[in-house]
C-alpha atoms as a PDB file:
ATOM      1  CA  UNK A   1    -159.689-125.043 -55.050  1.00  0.00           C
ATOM      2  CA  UNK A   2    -163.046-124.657 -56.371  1.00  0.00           C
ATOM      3  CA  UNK A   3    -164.612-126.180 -53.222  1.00  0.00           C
ATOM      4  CA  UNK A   4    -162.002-124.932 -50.217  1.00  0.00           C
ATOM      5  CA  UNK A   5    -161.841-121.564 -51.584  1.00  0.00           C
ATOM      6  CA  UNK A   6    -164.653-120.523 -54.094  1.00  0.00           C
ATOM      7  CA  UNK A   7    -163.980-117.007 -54.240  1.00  0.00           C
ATOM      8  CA  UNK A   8    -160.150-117.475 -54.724  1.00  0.00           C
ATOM      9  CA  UNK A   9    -158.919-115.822 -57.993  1.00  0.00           C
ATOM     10  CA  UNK A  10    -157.924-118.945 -59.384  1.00  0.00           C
ATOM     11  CA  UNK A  11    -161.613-119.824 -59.001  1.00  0.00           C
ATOM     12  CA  UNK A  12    -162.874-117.360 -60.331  1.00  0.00           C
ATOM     13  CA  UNK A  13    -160.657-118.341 -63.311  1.00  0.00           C
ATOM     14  CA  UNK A  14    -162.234-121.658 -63.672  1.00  0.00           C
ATOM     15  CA  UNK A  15    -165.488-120.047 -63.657  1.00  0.00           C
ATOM     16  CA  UNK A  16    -163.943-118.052 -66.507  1.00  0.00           C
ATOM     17  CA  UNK A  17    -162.649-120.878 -68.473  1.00  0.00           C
ATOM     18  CA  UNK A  18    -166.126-122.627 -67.982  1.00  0.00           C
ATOM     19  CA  UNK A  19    -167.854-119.441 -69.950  1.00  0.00           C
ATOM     20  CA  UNK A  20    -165.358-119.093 -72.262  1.00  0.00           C
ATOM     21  CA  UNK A  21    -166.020-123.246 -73.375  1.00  0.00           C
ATOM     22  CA  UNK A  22    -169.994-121.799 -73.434  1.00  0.00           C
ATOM     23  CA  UNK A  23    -168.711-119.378 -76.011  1.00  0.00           C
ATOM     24  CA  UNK A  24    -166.946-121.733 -78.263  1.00  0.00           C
ATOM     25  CA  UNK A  25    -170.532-123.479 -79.246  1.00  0.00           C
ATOM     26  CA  UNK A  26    -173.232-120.457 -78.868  1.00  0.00           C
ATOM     27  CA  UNK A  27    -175.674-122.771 -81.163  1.00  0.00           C
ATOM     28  CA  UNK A  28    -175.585-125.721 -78.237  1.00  0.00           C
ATOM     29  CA  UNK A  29    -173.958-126.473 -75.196  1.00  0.00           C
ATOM     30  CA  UNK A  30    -170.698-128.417 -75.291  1.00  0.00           C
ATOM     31  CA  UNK A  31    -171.197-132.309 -73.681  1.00  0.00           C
ATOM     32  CA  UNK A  32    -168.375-134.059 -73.613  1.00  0.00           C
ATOM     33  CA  UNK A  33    -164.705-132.839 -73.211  1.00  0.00           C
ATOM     34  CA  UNK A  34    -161.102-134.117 -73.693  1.00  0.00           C
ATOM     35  CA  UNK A  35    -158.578-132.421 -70.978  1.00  0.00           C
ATOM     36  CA  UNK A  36    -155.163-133.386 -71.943  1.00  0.00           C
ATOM     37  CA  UNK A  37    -151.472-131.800 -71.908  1.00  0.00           C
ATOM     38  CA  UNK A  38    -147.895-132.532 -73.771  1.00  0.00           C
ATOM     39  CA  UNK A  39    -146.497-134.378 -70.541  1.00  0.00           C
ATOM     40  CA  UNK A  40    -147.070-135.241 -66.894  1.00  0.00           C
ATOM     41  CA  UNK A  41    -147.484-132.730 -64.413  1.00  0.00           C
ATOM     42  CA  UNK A  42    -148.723-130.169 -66.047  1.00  0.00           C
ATOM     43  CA  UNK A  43    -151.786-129.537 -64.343  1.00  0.00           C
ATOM     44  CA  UNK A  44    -153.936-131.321 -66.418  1.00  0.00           C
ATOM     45  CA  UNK A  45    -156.004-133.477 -63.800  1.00  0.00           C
ATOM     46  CA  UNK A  46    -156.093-130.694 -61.523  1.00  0.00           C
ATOM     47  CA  UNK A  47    -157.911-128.601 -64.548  1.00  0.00           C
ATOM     48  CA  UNK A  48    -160.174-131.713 -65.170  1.00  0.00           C
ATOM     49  CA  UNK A  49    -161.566-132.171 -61.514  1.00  0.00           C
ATOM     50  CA  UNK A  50    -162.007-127.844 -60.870  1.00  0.00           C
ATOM     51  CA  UNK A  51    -163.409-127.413 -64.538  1.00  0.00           C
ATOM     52  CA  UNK A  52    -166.026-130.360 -63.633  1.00  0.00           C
ATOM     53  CA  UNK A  53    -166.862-128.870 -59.834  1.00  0.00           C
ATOM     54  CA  UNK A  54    -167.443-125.304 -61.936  1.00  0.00           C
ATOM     55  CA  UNK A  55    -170.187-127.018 -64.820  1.00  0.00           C
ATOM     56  CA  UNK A  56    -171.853-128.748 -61.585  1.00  0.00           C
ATOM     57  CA  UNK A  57    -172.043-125.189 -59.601  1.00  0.00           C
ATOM     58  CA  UNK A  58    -173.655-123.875 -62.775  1.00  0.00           C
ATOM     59  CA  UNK A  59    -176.181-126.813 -62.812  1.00  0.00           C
ATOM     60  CA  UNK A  60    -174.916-129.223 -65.071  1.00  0.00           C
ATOM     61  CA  UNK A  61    -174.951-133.121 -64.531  1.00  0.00           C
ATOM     62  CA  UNK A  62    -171.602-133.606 -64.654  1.00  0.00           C
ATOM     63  CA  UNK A  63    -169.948-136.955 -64.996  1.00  0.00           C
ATOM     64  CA  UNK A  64    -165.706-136.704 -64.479  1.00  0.00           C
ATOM     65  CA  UNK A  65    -163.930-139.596 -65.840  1.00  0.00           C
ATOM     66  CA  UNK A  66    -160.830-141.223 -64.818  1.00  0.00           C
ATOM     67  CA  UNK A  67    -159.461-142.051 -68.765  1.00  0.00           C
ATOM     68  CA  UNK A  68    -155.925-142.082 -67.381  1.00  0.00           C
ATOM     69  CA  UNK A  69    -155.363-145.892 -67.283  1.00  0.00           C
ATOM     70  CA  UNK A  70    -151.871-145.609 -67.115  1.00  0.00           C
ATOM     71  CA  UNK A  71    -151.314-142.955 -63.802  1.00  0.00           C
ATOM     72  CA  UNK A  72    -154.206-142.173 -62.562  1.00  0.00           C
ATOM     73  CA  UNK A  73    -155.176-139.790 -60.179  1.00  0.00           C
ATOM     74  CA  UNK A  74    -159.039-138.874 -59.791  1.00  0.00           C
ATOM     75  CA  UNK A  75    -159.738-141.620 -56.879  1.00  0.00           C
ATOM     76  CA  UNK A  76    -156.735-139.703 -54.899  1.00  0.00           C
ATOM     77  CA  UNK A  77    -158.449-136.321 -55.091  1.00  0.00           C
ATOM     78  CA  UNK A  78    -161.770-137.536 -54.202  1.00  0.00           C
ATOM     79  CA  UNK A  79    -160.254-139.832 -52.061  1.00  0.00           C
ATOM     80  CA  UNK A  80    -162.823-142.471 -53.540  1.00  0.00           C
ATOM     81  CA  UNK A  81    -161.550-146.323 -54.330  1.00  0.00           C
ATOM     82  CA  UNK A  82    -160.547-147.207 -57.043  1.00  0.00           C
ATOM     83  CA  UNK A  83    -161.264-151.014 -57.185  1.00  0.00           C
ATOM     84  CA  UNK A  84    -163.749-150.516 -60.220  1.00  0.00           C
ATOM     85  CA  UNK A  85    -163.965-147.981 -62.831  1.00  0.00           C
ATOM     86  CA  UNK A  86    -163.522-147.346 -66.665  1.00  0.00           C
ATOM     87  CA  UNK A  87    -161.603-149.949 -67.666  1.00  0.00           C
ATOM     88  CA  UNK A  88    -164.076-152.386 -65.889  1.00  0.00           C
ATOM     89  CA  UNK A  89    -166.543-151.336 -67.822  1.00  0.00           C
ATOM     90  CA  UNK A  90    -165.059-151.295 -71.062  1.00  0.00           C
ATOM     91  CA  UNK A  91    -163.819-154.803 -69.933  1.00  0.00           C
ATOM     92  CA  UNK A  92    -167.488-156.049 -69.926  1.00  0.00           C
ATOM     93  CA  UNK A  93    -166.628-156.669 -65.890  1.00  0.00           C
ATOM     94  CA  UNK A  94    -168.942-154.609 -64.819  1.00  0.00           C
ATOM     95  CA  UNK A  95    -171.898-152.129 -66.161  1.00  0.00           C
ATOM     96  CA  UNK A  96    -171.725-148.594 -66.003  1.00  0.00           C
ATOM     97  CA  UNK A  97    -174.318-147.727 -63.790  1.00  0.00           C
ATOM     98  CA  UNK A  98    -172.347-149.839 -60.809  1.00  0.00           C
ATOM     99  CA  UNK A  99    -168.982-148.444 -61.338  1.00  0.00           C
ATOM    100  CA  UNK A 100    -170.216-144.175 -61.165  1.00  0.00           C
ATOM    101  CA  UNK A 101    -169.549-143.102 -57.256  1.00  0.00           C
ATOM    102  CA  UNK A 102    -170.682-139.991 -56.325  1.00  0.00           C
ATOM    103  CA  UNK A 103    -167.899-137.110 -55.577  1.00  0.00           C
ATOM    104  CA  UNK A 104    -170.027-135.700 -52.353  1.00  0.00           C
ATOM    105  CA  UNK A 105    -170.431-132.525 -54.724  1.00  0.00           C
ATOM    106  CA  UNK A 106    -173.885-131.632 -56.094  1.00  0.00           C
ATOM    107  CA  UNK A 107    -174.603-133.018 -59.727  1.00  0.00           C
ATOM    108  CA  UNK A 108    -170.777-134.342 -59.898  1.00  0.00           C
ATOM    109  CA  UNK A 109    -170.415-137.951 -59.836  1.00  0.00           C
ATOM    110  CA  UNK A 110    -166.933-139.720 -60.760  1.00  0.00           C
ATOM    111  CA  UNK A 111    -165.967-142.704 -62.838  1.00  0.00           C
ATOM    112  CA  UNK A 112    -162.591-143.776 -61.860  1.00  0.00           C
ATOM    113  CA  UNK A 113    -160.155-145.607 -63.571  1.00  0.00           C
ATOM    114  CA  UNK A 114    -160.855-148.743 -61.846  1.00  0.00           C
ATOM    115  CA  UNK A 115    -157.912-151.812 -62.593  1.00  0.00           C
ATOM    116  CA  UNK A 116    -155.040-150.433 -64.672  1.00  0.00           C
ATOM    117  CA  UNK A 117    -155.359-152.805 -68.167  1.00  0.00           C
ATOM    118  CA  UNK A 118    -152.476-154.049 -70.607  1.00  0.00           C
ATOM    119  CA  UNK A 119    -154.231-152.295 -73.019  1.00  0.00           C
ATOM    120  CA  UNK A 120    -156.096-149.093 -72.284  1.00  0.00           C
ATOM    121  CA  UNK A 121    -155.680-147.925 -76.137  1.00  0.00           C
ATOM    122  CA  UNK A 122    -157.935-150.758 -77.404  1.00  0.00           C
ATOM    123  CA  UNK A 123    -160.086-150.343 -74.919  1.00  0.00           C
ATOM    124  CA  UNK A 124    -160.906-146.660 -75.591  1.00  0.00           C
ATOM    125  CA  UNK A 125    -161.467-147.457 -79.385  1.00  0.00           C
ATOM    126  CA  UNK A 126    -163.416-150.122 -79.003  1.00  0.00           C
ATOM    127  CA  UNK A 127    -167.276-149.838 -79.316  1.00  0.00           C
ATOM    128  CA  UNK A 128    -167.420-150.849 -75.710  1.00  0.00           C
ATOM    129  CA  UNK A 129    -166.463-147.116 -75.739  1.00  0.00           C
ATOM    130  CA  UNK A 130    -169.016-145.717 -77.903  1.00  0.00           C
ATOM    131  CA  UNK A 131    -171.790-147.832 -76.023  1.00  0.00           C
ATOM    132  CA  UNK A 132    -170.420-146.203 -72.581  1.00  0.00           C
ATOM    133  CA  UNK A 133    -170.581-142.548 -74.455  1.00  0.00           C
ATOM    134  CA  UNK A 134    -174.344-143.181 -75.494  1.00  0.00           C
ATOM    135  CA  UNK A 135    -175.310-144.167 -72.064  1.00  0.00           C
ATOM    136  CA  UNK A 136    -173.628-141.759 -70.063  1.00  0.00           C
ATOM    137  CA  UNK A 137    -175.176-138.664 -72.344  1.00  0.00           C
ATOM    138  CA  UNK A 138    -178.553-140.381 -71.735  1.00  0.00           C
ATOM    139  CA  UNK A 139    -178.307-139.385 -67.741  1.00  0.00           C
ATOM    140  CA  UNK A 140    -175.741-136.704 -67.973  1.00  0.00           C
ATOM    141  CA  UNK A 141    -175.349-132.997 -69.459  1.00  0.00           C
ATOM    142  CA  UNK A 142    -171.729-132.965 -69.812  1.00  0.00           C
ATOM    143  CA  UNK A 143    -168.928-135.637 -69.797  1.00  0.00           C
ATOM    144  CA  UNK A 144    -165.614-134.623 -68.866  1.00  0.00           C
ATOM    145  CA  UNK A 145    -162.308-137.074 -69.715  1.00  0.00           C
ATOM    146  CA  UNK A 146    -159.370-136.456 -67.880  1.00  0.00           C
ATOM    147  CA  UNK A 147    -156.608-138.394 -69.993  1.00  0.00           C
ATOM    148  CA  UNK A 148    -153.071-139.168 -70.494  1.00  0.00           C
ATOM    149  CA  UNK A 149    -150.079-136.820 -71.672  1.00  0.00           C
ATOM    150  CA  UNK A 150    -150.681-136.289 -75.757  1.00  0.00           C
ATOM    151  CA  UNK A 151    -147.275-136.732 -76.711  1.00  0.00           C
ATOM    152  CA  UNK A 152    -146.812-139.928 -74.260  1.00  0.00           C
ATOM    153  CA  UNK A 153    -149.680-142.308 -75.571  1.00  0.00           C
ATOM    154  CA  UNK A 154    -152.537-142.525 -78.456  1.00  0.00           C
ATOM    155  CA  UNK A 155    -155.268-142.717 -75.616  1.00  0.00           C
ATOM    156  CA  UNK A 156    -155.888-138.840 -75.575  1.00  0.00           C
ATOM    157  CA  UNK A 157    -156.223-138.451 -79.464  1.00  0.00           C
ATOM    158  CA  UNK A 158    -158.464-142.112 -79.357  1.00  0.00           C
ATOM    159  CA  UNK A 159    -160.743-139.574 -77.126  1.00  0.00           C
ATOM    160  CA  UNK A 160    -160.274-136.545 -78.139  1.00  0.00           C
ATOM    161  CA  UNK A 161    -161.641-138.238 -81.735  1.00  0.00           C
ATOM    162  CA  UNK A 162    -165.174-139.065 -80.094  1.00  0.00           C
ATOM    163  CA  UNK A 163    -165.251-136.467 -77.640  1.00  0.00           C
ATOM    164  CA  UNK A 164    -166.873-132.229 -79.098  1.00  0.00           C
ATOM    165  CA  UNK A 165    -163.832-130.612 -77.905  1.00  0.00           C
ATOM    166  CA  UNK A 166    -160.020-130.698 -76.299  1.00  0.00           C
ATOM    167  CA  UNK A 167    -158.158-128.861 -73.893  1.00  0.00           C
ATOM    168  CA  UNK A 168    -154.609-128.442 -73.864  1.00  0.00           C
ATOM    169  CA  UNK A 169    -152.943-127.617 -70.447  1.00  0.00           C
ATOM    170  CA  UNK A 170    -149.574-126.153 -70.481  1.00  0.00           C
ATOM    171  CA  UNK A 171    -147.487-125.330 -67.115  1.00  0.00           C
ATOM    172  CA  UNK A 172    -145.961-121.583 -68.142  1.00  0.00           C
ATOM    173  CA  UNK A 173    -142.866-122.968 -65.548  1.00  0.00           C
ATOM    174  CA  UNK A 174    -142.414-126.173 -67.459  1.00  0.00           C
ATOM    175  CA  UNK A 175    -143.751-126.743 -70.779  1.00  0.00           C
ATOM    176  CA  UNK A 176    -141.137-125.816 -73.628  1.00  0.00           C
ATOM    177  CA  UNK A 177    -142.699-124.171 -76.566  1.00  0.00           C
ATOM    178  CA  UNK A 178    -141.509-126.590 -79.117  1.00  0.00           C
ATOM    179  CA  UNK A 179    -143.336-129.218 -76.801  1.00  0.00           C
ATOM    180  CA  UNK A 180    -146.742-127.315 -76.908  1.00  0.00           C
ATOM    181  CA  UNK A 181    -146.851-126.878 -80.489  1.00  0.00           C
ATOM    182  CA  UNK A 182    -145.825-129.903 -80.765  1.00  0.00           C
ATOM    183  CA  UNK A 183    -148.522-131.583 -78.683  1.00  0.00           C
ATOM    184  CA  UNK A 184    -150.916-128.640 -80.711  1.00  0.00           C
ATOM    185  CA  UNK A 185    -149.922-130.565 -83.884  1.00  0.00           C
ATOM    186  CA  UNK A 186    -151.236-134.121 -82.354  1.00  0.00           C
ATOM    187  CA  UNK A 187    -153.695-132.877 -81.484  1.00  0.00           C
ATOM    188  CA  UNK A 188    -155.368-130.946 -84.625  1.00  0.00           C
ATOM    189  CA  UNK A 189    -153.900-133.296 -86.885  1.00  0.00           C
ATOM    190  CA  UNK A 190    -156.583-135.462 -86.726  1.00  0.00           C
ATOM    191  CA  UNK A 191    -159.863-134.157 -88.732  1.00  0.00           C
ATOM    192  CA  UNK A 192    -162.470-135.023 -86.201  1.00  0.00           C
ATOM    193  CA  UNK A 193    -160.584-133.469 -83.443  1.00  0.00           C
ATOM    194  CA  UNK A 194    -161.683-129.603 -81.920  1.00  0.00           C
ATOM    195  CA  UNK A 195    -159.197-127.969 -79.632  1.00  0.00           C
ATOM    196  CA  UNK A 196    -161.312-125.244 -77.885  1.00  0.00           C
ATOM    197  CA  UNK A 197    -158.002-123.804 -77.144  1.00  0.00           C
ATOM    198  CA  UNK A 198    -155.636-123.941 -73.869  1.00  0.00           C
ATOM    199  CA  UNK A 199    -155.547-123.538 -70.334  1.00  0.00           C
ATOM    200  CA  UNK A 200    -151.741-121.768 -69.147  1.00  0.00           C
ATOM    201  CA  UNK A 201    -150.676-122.830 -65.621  1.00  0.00           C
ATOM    202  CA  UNK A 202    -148.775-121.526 -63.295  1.00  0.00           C
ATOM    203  CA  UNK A 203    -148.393-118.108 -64.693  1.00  0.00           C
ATOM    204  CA  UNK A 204    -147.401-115.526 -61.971  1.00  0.00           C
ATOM    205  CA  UNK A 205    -149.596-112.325 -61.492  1.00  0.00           C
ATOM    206  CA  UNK A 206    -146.771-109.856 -62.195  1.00  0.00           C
ATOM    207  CA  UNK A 207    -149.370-107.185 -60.245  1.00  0.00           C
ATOM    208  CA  UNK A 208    -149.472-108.950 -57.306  1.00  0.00           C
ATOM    209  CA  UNK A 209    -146.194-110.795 -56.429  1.00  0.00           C
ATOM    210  CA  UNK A 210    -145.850-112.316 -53.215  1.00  0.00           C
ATOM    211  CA  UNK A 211    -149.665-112.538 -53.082  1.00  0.00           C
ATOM    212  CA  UNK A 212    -149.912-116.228 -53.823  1.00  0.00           C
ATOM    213  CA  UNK A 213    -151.546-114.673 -57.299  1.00  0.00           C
ATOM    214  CA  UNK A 214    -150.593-118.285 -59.109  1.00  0.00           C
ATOM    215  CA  UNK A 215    -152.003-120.906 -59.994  1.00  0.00           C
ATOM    216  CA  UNK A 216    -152.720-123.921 -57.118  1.00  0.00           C
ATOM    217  CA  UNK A 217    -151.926-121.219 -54.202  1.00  0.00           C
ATOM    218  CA  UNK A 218    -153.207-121.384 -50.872  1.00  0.00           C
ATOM    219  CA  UNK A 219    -155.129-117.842 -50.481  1.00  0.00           C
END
């Protein structure tokens, strides 16, 4: 949305939610980021690749990453392969600087998942993870980890631990409330862990019905 139609409302939202993440650190900018949300299709990944595009408009060297190892998505949106990625690297297959593809977007590139692994939990916590963190700040200002469903795995917490803050996307249409507090609660219960606070999708524009005023239209 961000790219086809950058002066959209729900762009200019993103652009919103990108100075509102500013504001949440005024002593520093923000440089790495957990997006996550209670379950599947919420919006989540969507949020993850438009929040990224937004931080690279600005300037940024941004680096979006395919943590989903489970379902994911981010090769399908960039329409990029997905033969090596993430879980490559963490696998010791390949290093890090090999698996990064470039999105075709100005100071975005794009790690995808690469193979889907028996074990993408381990893999996040080990130090194969921390050693991918260290050397992906060294060339980029802001790393960006679109991740599973918080209430459906461990891997979003696992990142959310290492990352300097979460996101929580909620679909207004879908999500109950007991299932957003409930993912809240997973999320905050660890110490480490910062929610920066939550994205609501798919909220109709009450002021503008029938204008496609939602979130994901075609305008």
């Amino acid at each position: 949305m961000t790219i086809t139609h950058p002066k959209s409302r729900v762009s200019e939202q993103f652009r919103t939610l990108r100075t509102n993440i500013h504001f949440t650190s005024p002593d520093g900018d923000i440089r790495s980021l957990v997006v996550t949300s209670a379950s599947h299709s919420e919006g989540k990944s969507t949020t993850s690749s438009n929040l990224a595009i937004v931080f690279a408009q600005e300037g940024k060297r941004v680096l979006l990453i395919d943590a989903d190892m489970r379902k994911p998505t981010m090769h399908q949106t960039f329409k990029i392969p997905n033969t090596r990625g993430l879980s490559n690297v963490l696998a010791r297959q390949i290093a890090l600087k090999m698996a990064i593809q470039s999105s075709g977007i100005e100071n975005l590139d794009l790690l995808p998942c690469g193979s889907i692994p028996p074990n993408p939990a381990e893999l996040l916590s080990s130090p194969n993870m921390d050693f991918l963190f260290d050397h992906a700040l060294d060339t980029y200002d802001l790393l960006i980890f679109d991740t599973p469903p918080v209430l459906s795995v461990t891997d979003s917490v696992i990142l959310a631990n290492k990352c300097e803050g979460t996101i929580l996307v909620v679909n207004s249409g879908k999500t109950e409330r007991a299932q957003a507090l409930k993912a809240k609660e997973a999320i905050t219960a660890a110490a480490k862990i910062r929610l920066l606070g939550v994205v609501i999708n798919n909220v109709e524009n009450q002021q503008e019905m029938g204008d496609a005023a939602y979130y994901g239209a075609n305008e």
